[in-house]
Each structure stands twice: as structure tokens, then as C-alpha cells.
Protein backbone atom coordinates (compact mmCIF):
# COMPACT_ATOMS: atom_id res chain seq x y z
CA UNK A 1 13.40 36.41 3.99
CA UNK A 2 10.15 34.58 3.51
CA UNK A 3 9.39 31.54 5.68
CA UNK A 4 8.97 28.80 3.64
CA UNK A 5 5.36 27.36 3.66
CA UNK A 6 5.72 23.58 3.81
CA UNK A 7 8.95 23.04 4.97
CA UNK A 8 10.06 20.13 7.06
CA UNK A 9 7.11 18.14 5.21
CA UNK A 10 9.32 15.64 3.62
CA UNK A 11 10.71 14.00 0.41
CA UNK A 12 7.68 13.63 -1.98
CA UNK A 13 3.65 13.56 -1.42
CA UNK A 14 3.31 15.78 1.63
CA UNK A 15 5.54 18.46 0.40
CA UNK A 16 2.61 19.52 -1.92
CA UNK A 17 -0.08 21.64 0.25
CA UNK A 18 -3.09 22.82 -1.08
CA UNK A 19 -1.20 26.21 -0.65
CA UNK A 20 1.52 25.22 -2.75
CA UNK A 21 -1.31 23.40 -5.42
CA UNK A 22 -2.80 26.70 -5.57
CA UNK A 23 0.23 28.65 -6.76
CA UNK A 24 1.80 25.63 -9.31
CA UNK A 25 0.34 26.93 -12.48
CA UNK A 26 1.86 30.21 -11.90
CA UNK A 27 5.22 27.87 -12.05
CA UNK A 28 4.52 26.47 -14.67
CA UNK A 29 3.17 28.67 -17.12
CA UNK A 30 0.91 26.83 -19.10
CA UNK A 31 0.37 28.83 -21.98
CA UNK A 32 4.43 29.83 -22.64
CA UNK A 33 5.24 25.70 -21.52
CA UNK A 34 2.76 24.25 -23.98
CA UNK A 35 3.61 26.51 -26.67
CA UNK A 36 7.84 25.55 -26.12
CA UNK A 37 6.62 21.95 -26.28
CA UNK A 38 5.36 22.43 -29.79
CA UNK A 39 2.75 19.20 -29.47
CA UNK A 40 6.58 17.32 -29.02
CA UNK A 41 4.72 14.49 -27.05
CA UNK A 42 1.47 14.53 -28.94
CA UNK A 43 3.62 13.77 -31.91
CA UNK A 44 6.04 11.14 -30.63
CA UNK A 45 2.67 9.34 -29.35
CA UNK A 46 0.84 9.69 -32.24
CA UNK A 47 3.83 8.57 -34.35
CA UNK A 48 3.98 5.77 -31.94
CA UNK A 49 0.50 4.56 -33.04
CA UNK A 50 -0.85 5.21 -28.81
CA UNK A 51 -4.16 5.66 -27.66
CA UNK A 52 -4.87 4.88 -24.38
CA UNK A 53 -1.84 7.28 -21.76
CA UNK A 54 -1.27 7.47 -18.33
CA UNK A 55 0.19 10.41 -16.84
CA UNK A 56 1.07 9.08 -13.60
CA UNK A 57 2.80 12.36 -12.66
CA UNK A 58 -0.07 14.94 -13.15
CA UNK A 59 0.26 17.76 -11.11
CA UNK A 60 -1.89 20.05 -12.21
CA UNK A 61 -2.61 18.81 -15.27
CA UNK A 62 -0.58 20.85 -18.11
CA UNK A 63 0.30 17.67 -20.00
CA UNK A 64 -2.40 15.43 -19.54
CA UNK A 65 -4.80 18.05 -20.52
CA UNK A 66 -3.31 18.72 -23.42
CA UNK A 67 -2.87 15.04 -24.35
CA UNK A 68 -6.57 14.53 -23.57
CA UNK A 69 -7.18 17.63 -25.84
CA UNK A 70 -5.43 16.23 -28.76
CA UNK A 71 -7.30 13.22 -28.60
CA UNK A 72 -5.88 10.61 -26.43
CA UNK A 73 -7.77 8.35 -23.60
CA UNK A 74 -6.00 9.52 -20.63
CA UNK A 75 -5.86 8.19 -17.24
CA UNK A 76 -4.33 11.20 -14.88
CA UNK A 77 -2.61 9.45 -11.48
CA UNK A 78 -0.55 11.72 -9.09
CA UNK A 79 0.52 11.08 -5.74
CA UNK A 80 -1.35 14.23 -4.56
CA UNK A 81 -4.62 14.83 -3.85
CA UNK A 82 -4.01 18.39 -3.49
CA UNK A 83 -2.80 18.57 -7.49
CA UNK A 84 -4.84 16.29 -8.60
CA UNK A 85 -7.89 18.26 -7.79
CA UNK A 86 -6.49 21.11 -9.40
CA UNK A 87 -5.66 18.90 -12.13
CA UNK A 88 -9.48 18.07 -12.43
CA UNK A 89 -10.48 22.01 -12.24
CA UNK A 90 -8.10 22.74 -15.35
CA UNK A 91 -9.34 20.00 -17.20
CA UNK A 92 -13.00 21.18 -16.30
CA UNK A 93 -12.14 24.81 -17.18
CA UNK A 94 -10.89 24.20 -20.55
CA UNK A 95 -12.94 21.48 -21.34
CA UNK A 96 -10.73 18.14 -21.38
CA UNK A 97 -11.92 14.89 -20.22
CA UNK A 98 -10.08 12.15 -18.68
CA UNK A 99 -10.68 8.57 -18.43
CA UNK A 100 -10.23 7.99 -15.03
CA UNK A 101 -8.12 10.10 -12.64
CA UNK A 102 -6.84 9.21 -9.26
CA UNK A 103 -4.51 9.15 -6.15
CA UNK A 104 -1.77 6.19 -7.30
CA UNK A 105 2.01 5.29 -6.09
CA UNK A 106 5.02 4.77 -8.47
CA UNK A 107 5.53 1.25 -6.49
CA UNK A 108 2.07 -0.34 -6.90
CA UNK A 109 1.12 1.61 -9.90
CA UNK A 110 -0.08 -1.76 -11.81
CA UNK A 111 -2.05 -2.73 -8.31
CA UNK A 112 -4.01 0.49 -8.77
CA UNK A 113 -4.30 0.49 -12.68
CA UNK A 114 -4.00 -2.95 -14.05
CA UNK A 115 -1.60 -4.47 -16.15
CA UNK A 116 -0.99 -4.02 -19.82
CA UNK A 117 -3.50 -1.61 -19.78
CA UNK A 118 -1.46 1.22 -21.40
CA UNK A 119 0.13 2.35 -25.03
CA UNK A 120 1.72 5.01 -23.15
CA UNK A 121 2.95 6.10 -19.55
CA UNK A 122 4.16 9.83 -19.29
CA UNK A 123 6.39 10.80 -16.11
CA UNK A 124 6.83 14.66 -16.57
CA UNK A 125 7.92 17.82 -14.77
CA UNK A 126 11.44 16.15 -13.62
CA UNK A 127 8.83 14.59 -11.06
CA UNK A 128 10.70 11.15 -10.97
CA UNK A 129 13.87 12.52 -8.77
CA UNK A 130 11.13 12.77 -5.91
CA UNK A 131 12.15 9.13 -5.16
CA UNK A 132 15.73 9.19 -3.19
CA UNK A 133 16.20 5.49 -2.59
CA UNK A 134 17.32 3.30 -5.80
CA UNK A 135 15.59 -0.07 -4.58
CA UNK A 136 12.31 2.48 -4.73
CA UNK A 137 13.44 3.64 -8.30
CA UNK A 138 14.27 0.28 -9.40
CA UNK A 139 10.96 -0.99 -8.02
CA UNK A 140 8.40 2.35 -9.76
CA UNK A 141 10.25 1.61 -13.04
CA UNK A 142 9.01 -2.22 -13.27
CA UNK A 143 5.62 -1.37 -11.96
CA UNK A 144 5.47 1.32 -15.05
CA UNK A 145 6.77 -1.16 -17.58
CA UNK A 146 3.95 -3.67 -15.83
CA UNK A 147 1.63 -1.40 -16.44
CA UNK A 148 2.47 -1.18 -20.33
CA UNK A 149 1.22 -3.53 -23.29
CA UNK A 150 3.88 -4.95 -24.97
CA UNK A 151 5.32 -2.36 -27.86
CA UNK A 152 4.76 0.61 -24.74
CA UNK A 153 6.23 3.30 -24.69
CA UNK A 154 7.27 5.45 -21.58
CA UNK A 155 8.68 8.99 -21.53
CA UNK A 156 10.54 10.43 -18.23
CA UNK A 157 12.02 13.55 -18.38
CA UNK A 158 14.62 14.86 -15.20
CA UNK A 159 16.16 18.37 -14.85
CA UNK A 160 19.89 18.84 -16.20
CA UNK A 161 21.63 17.17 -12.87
CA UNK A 162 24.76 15.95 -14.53
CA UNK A 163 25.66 20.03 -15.72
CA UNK A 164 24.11 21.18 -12.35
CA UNK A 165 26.33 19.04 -10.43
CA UNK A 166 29.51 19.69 -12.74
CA UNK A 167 29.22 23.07 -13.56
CA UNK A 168 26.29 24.60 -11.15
CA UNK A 169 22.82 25.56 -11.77
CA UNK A 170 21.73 27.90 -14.69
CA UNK A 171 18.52 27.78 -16.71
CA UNK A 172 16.66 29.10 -19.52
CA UNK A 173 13.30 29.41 -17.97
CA UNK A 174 12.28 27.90 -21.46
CA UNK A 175 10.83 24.74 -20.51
CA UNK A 176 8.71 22.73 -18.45
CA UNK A 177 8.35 25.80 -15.73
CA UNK A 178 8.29 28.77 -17.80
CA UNK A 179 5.94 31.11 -15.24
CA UNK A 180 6.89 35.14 -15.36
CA UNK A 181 7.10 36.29 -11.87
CA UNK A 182 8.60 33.11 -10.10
CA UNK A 183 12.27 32.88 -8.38
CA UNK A 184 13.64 29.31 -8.62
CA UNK A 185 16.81 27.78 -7.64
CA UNK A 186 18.85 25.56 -5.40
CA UNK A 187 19.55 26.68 -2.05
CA UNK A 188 21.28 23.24 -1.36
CA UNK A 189 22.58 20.98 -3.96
CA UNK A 190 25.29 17.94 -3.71
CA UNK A 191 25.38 14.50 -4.83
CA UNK A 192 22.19 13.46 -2.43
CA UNK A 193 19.89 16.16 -2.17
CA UNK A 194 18.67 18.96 -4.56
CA UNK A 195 16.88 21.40 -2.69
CA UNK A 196 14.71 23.91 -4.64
CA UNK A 197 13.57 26.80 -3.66
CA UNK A 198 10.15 28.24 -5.25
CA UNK A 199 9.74 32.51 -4.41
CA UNK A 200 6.47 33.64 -6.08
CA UNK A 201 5.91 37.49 -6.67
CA UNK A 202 3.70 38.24 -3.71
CA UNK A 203 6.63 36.40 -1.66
CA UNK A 204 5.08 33.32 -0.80
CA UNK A 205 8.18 30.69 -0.76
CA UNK A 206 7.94 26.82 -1.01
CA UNK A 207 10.64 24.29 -1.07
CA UNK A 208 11.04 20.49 -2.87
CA UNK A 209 13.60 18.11 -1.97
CA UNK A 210 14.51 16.00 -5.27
CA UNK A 211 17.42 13.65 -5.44
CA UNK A 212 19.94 14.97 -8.57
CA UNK A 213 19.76 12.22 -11.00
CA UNK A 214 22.69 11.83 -13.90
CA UNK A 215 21.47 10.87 -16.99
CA UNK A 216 23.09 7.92 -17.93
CA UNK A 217 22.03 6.38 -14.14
CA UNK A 218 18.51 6.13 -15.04
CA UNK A 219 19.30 4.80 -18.80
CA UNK A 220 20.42 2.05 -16.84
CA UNK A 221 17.85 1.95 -14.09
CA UNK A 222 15.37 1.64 -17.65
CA UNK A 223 17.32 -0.82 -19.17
CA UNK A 224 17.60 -2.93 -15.98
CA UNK A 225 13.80 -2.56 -15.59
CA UNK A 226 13.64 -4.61 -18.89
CA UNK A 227 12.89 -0.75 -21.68
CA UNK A 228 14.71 -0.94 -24.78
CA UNK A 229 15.52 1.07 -27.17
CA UNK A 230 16.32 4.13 -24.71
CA UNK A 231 16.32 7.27 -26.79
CA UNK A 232 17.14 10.27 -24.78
CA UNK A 233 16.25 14.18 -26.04
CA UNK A 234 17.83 17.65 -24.67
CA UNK A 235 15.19 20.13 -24.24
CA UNK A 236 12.63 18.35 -26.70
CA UNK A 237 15.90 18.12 -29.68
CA UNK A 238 18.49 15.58 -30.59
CA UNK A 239 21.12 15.87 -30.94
CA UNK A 240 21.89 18.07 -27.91
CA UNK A 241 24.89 19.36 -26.28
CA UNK A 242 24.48 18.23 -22.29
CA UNK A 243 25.94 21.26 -21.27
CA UNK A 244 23.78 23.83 -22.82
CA UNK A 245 19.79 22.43 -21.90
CA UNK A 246 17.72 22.69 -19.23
CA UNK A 247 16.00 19.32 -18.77
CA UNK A 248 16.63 15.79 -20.16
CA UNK A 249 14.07 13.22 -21.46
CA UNK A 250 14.10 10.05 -22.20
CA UNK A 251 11.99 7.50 -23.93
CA UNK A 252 12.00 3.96 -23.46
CA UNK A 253 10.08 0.74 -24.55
CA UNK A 254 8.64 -2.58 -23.32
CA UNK A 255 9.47 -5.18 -25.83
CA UNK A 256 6.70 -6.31 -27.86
């Protein structure tokens, strides 16, 4: 067995390593994601009338260049520099520009960005479940509502934990990491602690710690954070069947 490369870093930030930045887009498959995705969050923002986005979960980039692409003014946070300067490579390489891109917490997210600055905050690639303490949930949700205009929208999307937790772990492969070549699963999961396991085809082996989020928890973690209108999506469709998808998002607004 492979020893994994950045274990014992952590619960969030630290467990990304510039070796573990360098082998993400093999995870997540950029061409095969964006193509599953169909422009679905080009066209809920556009039919949302948004302009200016902030994708304050980055990564690499796979979202935020492609919103960027399509026309909107985006601001690219993540709490890594290691993926956020491989975020500003892809972007370079297939010629996106952002507005502004930069280091930023989920806590003081309207510290680093301003308030009401935003149509739009994305929070993609189930990156949210890196927080494992609800005061700390509770706390990133406001600043990201603080950080939209009134009318704002935010989208938040979280791996399948209510099935995974019920019925154990299964997946498609279909969305969000679609990458040939790449071994993923739990090799710990209960009600506190998700552990996933990433195997890549030349056997290098990374881990992430996420905390297993149900569904309707962080409906109510939105609504509590003053969203409305929660509207929640199974693999980019409503209606869906819980049981049978992959990854859950959910989209939320600040009251005009």
C-alpha cells in the first residue's frame, strides 16, 4: 500500500500540498466534468440576471474558469495558495481572466472582499464539509450572505452524505470528479468524519478529512443564516430521487 502523501496535515487548508495541487485536475477531469455540467450554473446565473461571482472555493479553477469564460466578472478566493496558483495557470492556459483572485477564509470572507459586493457566490466541489465545527458553519454562511447584494444568490453543492451514511458509499464517477485513472473512496466514514482516500494511477495516494453533511442540516444552517427560497438539485436535476445521485446542491438567496 501507498503511503499517503499529506497525511496527518489536518482538517482543511494544509491538507492541500503543492503535491496534491499538482495531481487535482487529474481528479477532476475537466473536460468530462464541464461537459456533465452542461453550462447548469452559467444558466441558473444568467437566468438570475448575475454579473459580478465569487467562487470562494476555487481549487484549481474548473468552475470559475468556465464562469469567467462565459462572460461573468469573477473574483476566484480559495483557502489555498497551493490551488489557487494552479487555479491562475489554468486560467492563463486557456485564456480566462479573473477579476481579482486571492487567499480568503469562509469566516471573514466579507473582511477580505467587501460587502454587498456580489450577484453571486459559488461554493463547489462538496468543498463546504471541510468545516467540522457548526458555530464555524453557522459563522462562513453569514459572512457569504454578507458578502451578497440584496436579491444574491449562492449555490453550495455537498457529496450524497445522507445515502452514504444510510446505505454506504457508491458513485457514478459522473460528476464533479469525473478523472479516468483515479481510485476514490472512504476508508473511514461515520457520523463525524468522512475520510477520503485519493489513489492516482502512478500510485501516488492523498487523503481529505470532510465532515458528512445531511442535506436537510445545511437547508437549515442557510435558512438560519437569513437565504430564502432554498431550492435544492440532485446531480444538476429536480426532481431527484436521494438515493440514486452522487452529489447534492443547493441554491439559496439573500432577500432583496
Amino acid at each position: 500500500m501507498s503511503a499517503v502523501m499529506n497525511a496527518n496535515l489536518g482538517n482543511q487548508y494544509r491538507q492541500y500540498t503543492p503535491g496534491f495541487a499538482d495531481y487535482w485536475d487529474e481528479l477532476v477531469g475537466w473536460e468530462d466534468r464541464l461537459e456533465r455540467e452542461g453550462a447548469f450554473y452559467e444558466r441558473l446565473l444568467k437566468a438570475h440576471g448575475a454579473t459580478d461571482v465569487a467562487d470562494v472555493a476555487t481549487g484549481t479553477g474548473v468552475n470559475a474558469v468556465a464562469l469567467a469564460r462565459a462572460g461573468f466578472r469573477v473574483t476566484a478566493t480559495d483557502g489555498s495558495e497551493n490551488m489557487l496558483a494552479k487555479a491562475r495557470e489554468n486560467a492563463a492556459a486557456r485564456g480566462a481572466g479573473f477579476v481579482d483572485t486571492r487567499v480568503a477564509d469562509w469566516l471573514t470572507l466579507d473582511e477580505t472582499l467587501g460587502a454587498e459586493r456580489f450577484d453571486a457566490v459559488v461554493c463547489l466541489g462538496n468543498s463546504f464539509t471541510h468545516l467540522f465545527d457548526h458555530e464555524a458553519r453557522r459563522d462562513a454562511l453569514h459572512a457569504m450572505y454578507r458578502v451578497l447584494r440584496p436579491g444574491g444568490m449562492l449555490i453550495i453543492d455537498q457529496r450524497n452524505y445522507d445515502t452514504m451514511l444510510d446505505e454506504g458509499y457508491s458513485s457514478k464517477h459522473a460528476y464533479c470528479y469525473t478523472g479516468d485513472g483515479v481510485d476514490v473512496g472512504p476508508v473511514e466514514l461515520n457520523r463525524g468524519l468522512a475520510k477520503f482516500q485519493y489513489r492516482f494511477a502512478d500510485g501516488a495516494t492523498f487523503q481529505l478529512n470532510m465532515y458528512p453533511l445531511r442535506q436537510n442540516y445545511l437547508t437549515h444552517l442557510l435558512e438560519d443564516a437569513g437565504f430564502i427560497n432554498v431550492e435544492r438539485y440532485g446531480d444538476l436535476r429536480r426532481p431527484y430521487v436521494l438515493s440514486e445521485v452522487d452529489f447534492i446542491q443547493q441554491v439559496a438567496f439573500r432577500p432583496a
